[in-house]
Protein backbone atom coordinates (compact mmCIF):
# COMPACT_ATOMS: atom_id res chain seq x y z
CA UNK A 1 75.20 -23.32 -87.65
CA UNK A 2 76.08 -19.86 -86.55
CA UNK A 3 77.92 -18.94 -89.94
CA UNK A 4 74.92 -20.73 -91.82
CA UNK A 5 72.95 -17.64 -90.76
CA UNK A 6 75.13 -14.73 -90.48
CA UNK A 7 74.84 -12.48 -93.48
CA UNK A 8 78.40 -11.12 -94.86
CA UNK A 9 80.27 -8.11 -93.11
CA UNK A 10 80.12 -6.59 -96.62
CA UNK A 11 76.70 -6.91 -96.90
CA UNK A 12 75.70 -5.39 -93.65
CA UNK A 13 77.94 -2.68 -93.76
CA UNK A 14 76.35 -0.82 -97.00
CA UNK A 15 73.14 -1.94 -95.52
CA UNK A 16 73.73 0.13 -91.72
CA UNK A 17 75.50 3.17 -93.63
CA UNK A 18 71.77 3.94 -95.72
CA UNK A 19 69.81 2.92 -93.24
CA UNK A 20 71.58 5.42 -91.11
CA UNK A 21 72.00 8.32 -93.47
CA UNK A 22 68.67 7.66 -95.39
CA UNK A 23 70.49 7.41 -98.54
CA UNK A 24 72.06 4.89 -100.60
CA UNK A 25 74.15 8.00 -102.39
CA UNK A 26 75.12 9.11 -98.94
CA UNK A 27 76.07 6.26 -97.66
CA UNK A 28 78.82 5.42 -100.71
CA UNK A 29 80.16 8.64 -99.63
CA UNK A 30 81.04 7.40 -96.52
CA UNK A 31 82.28 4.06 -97.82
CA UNK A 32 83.98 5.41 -100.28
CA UNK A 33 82.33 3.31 -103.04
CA UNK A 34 79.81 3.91 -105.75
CA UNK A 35 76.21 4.36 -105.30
CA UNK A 36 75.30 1.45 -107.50
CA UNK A 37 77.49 -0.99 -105.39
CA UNK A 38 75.94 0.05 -102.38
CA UNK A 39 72.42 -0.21 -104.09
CA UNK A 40 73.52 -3.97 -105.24
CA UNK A 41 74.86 -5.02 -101.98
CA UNK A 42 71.70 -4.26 -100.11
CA UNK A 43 69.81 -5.57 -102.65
CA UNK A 44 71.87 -8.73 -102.19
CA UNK A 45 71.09 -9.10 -98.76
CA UNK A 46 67.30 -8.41 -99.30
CA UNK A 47 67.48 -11.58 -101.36
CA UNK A 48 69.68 -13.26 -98.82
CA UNK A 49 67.17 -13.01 -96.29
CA UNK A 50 64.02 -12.78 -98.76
CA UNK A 51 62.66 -9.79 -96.70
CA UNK A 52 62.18 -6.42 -98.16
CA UNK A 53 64.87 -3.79 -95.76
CA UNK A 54 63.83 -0.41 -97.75
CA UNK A 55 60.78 0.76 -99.44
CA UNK A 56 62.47 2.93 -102.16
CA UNK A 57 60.79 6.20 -103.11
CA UNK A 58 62.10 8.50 -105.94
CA UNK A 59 65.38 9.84 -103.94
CA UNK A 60 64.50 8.42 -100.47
CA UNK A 61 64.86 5.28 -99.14
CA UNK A 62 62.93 4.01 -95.77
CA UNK A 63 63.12 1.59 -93.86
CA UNK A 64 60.04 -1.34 -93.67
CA UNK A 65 59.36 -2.58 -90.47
CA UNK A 66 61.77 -5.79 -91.08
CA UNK A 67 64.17 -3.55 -92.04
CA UNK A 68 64.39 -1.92 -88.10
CA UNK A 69 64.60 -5.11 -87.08
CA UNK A 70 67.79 -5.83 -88.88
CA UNK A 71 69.34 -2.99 -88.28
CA UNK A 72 69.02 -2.40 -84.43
CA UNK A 73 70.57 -5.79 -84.12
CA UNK A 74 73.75 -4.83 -86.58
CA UNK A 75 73.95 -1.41 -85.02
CA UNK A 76 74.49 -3.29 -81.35
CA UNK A 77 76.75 -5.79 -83.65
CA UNK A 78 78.80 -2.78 -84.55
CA UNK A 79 79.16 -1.38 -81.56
CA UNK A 80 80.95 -4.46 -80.09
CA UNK A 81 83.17 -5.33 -83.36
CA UNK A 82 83.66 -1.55 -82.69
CA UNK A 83 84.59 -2.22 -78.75
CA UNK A 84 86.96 -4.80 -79.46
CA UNK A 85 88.74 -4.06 -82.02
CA UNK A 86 89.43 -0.77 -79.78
CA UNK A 87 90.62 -2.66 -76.85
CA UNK A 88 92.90 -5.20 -78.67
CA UNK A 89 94.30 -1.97 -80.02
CA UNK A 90 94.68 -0.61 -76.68
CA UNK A 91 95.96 -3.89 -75.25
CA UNK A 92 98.26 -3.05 -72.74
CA UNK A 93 101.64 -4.39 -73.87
CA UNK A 94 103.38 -4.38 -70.30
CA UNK A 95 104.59 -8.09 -68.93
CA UNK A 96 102.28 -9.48 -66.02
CA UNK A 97 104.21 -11.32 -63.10
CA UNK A 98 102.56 -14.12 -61.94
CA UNK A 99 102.24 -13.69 -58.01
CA UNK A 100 99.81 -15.76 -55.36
CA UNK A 101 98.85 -15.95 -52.05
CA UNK A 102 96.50 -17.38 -49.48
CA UNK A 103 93.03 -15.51 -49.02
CA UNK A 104 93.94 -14.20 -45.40
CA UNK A 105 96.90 -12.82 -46.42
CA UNK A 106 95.75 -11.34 -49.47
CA UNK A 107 92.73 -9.98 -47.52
CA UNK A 108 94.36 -8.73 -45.01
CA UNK A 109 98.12 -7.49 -46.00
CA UNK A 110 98.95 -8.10 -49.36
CA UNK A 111 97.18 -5.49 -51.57
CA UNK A 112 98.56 -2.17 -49.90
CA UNK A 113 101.92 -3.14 -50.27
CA UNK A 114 101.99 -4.24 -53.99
CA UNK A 115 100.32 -1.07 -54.61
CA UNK A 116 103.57 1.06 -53.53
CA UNK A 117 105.19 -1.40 -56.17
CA UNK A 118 103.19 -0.40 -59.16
CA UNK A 119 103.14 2.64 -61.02
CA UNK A 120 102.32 3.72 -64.40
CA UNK A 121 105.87 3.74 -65.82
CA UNK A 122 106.23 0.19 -64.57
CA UNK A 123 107.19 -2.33 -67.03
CA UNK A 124 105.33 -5.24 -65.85
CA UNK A 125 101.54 -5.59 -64.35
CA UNK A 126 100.69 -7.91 -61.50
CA UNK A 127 98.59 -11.13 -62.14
CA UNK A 128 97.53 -12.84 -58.79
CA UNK A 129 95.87 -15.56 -57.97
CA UNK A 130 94.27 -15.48 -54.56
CA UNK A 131 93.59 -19.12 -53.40
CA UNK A 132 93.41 -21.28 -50.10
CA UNK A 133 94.80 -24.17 -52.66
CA UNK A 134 98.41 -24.44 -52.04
CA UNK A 135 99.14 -26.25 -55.17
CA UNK A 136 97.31 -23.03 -57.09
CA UNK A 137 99.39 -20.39 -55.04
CA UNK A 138 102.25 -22.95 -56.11
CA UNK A 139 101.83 -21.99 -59.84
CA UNK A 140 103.25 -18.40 -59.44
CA UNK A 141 106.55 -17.19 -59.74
CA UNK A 142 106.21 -15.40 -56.60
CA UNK A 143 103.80 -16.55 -53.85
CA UNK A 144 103.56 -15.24 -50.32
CA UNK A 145 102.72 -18.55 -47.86
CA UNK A 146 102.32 -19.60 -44.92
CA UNK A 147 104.35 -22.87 -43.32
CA UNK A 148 107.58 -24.00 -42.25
CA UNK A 149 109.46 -22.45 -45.13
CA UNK A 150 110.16 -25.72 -46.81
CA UNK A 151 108.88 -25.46 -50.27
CA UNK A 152 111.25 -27.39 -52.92
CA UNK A 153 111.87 -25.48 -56.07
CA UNK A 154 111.38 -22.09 -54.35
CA UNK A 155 113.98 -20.10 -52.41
CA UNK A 156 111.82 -18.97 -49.08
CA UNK A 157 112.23 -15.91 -47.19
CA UNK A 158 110.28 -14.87 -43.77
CA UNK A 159 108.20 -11.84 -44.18
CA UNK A 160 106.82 -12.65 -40.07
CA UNK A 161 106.41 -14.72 -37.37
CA UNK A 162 103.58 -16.30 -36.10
CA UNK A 163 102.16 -13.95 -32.91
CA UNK A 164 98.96 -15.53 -32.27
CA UNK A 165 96.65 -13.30 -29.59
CA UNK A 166 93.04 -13.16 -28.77
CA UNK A 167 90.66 -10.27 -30.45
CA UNK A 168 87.30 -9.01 -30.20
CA UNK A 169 84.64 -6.04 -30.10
CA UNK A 170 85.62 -3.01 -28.09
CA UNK A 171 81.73 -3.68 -27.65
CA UNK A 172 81.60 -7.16 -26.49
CA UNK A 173 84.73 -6.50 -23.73
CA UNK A 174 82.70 -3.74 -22.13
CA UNK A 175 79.74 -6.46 -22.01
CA UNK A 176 81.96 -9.75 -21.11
CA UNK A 177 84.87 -7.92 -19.56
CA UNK A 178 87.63 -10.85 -19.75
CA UNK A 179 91.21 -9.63 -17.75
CA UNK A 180 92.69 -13.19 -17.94
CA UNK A 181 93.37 -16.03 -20.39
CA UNK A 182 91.03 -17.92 -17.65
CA UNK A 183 88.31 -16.25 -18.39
CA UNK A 184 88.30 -17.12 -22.00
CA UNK A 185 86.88 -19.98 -20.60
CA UNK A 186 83.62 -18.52 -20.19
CA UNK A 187 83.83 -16.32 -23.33
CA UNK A 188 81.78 -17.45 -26.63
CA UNK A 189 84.85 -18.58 -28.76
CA UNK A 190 85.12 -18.30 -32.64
CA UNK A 191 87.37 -20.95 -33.88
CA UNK A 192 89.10 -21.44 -37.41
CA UNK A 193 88.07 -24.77 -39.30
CA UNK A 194 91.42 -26.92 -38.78
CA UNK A 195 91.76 -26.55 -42.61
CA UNK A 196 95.93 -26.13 -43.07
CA UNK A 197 97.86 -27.94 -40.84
CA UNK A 198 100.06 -25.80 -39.72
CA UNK A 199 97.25 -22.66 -38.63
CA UNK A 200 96.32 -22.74 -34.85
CA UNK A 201 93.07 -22.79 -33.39
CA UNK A 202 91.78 -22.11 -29.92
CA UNK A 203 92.53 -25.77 -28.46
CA UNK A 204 96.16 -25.43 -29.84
CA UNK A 205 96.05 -21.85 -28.14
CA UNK A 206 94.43 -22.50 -24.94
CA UNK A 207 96.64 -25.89 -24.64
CA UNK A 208 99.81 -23.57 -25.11
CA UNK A 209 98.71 -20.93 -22.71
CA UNK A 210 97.98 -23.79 -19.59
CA UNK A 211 94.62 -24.14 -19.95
CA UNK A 212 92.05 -27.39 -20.68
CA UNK A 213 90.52 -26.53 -24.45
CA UNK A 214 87.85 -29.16 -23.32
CA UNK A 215 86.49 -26.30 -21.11
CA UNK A 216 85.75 -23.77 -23.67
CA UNK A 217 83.08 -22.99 -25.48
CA UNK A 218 83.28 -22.28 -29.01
CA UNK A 219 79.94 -20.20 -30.69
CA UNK A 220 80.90 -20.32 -34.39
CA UNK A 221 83.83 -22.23 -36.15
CA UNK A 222 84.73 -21.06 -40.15
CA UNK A 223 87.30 -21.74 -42.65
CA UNK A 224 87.49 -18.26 -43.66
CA UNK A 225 89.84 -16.13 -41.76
CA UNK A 226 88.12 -13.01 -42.92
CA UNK A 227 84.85 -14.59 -41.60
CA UNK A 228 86.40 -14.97 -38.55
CA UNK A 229 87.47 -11.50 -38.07
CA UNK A 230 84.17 -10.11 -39.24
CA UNK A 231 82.18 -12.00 -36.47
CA UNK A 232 84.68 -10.35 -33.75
CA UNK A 233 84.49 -7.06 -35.23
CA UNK A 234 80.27 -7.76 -34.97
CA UNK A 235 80.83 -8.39 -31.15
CA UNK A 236 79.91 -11.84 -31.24
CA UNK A 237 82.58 -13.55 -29.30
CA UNK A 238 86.66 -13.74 -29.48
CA UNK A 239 88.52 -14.90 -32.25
CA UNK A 240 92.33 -15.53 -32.55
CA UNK A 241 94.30 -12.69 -34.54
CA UNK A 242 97.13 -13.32 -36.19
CA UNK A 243 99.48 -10.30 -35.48
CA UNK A 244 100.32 -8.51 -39.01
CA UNK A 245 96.63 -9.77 -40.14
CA UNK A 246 94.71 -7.68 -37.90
CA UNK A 247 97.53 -4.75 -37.32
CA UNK A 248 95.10 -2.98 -39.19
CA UNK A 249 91.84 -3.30 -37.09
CA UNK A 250 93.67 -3.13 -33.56
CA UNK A 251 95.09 0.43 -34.89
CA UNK A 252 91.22 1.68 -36.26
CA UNK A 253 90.05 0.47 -33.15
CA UNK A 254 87.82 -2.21 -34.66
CA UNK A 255 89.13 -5.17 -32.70
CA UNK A 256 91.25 -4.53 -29.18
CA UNK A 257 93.19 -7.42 -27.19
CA UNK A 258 91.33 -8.54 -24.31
CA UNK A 259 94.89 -9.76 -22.88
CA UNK A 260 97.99 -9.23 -23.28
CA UNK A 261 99.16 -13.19 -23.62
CA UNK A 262 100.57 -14.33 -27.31
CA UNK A 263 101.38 -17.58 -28.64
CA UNK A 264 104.40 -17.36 -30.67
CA UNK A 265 104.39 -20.68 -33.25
CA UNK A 266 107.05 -22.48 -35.33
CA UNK A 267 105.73 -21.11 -38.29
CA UNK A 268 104.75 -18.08 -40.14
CA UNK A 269 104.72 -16.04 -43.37
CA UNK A 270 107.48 -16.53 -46.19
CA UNK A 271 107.24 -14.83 -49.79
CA UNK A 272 108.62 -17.68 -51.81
CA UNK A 273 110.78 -17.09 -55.52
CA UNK A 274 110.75 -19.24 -58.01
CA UNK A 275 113.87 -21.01 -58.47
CA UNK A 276 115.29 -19.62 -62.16
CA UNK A 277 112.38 -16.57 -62.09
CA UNK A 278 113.19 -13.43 -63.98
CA UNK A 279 115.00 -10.02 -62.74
CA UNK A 280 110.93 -8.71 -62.40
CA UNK A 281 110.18 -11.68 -60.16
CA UNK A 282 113.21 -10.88 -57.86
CA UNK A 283 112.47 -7.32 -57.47
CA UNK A 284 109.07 -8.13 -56.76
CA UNK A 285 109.70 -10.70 -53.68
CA UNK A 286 112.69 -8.21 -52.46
CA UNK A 287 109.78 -5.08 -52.41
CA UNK A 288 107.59 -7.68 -50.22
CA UNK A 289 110.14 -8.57 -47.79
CA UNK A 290 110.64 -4.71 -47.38
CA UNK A 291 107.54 -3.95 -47.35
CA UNK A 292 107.52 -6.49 -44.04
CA UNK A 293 109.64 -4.77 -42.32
CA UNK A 294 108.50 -1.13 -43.03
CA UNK A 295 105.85 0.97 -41.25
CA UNK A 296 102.34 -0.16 -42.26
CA UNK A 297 101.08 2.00 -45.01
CA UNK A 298 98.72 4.68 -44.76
């Protein structure tokens, strides 16, 4: 239906070019053709559309009211052809690794340290996927995960451990001052959503640190990590912080450690490689295991 009631390319063309220069003369100039086909072919799609475009005067040519019509609508035409045609041409031609992660690590690590792995005389661009879907993250030839380090068809390497520790405010310790892991207790708690298995939340915590989780109170629970963190840094209560995720806010000064005590799980972060993944690929997952082990970048 679309086609039905597009006019031809050639058509339009001859018709823009006068309409633009005021002259059919002038505008064969420009398309290199003669004056008489450029005379026909508007002509042609005046009977086309059976609308008058031009009222024609002896040497001048104007426009009729339809005639504006047409042509601010082929002019913005134009100007996208125009666009794309200009970015397919300037497609960048580089190969794009395919890498993935989970949204906390992403958030919260990931980006600063593929940065130092990019430049503009690389050969390759990144494409990632950030996504709490495992099976997603899964479709990448290198994905940075948390778990066990059991993933089959990918050769697993640590990046860090889990080092699980209480955060919040500067503002809300100086209002709830807490010196113990008792006095969590009394603290307004925000929990993580037990979402992934294998991600701790304050009962697992408290449990692991002596005390009775049944005791505690928790103010707001969320599946979003970076939620979570963004309600401590508000002063709203205590969250858990995953050590390498919040490195970052405990040196700004935006979350501090009300004590001192840390969990240390089974589990933790591994940058995964496709099994049978290209020389890129490796380079890529041997940056990010550096990158792990260097000093956080500025």
């Amino acid at each position: 239906m679309l086609r039905r009631n597009l006019p031809p390319l050639d058509l339009l063309l001859p018709f823009e070019a006068s309409a633009r220069l005021g002259s059919f003369t002038r505008a064969a100039e420009e398309l290199s053709v003669t004056q008489s086909a450029v005379s026909q072919r508007v002509r042609k799609l005046e009977e086309l559309l059976e609308i008058n475009l031009f009222e024609r005067r002896h040497r001048a040519i104007e426009l009729t009211p339809e005639g504006r019509e047409l042509l601010n609508g082929v002019k913005v035409a134009l100007q996208h052809l125009t666009s794309a045609t200009h970015s397919l041409r300037q497609r960048d031609t580089r190969r794009f690794l395919k890498l993935a992660c989970d949204t906390s690590i992403g958030q919260h690590w990931l980006l600063p340290r593929i940065a130092a792995f990019l430049t503009p005389e690389s050969p390759f661009a990144i494409d990632l996927n950030v996504s709490d879907s495992e099976q997603e993250v899964l479709g990448a030839d290198v994905a940075v995960l948390h778990g066990d380090g059991q993933w089959p068809g990918f050769v697993a390497r640590r990046l860090f451990s889990d080092l699980v520790f209480p955060v919040c405010s500067p503002g809300y310790l100086r209002q709830h001052p807490i010196t113990t892991p008792q006095d969590l207790l009394t603290a307004e708690l925000i929990d993580l959503d037990y979402v992934h298995w294998n991600w701790m939340n304050w009962g697992i915590w408290l449990t692991e640190t002596g005390l009775d989780p049944t005791a505690a109170r928790i103010l707001i629970r969320t599946n979003s990590y970076t939620a979570l963190l963004d309600a401590a840094k508000a002063g709203i209560g205590v969250a858990l912080g995953w050590g390498n995720l919040v490195e970052d806010a405990l040196t700004s000064g935006a979350l501090v450690r009300p004590v001192p005590e840390t969990v240390d799980t089974a589990y933790g972060y591994y940058v995964l490689l496709r099994q049978g993944a290209g020389e890129d690929a490796h380079k890529l997952a041997q940056h990010l295991f550096r990158a792990s082990r260097a000093p956080r970048p500025e």
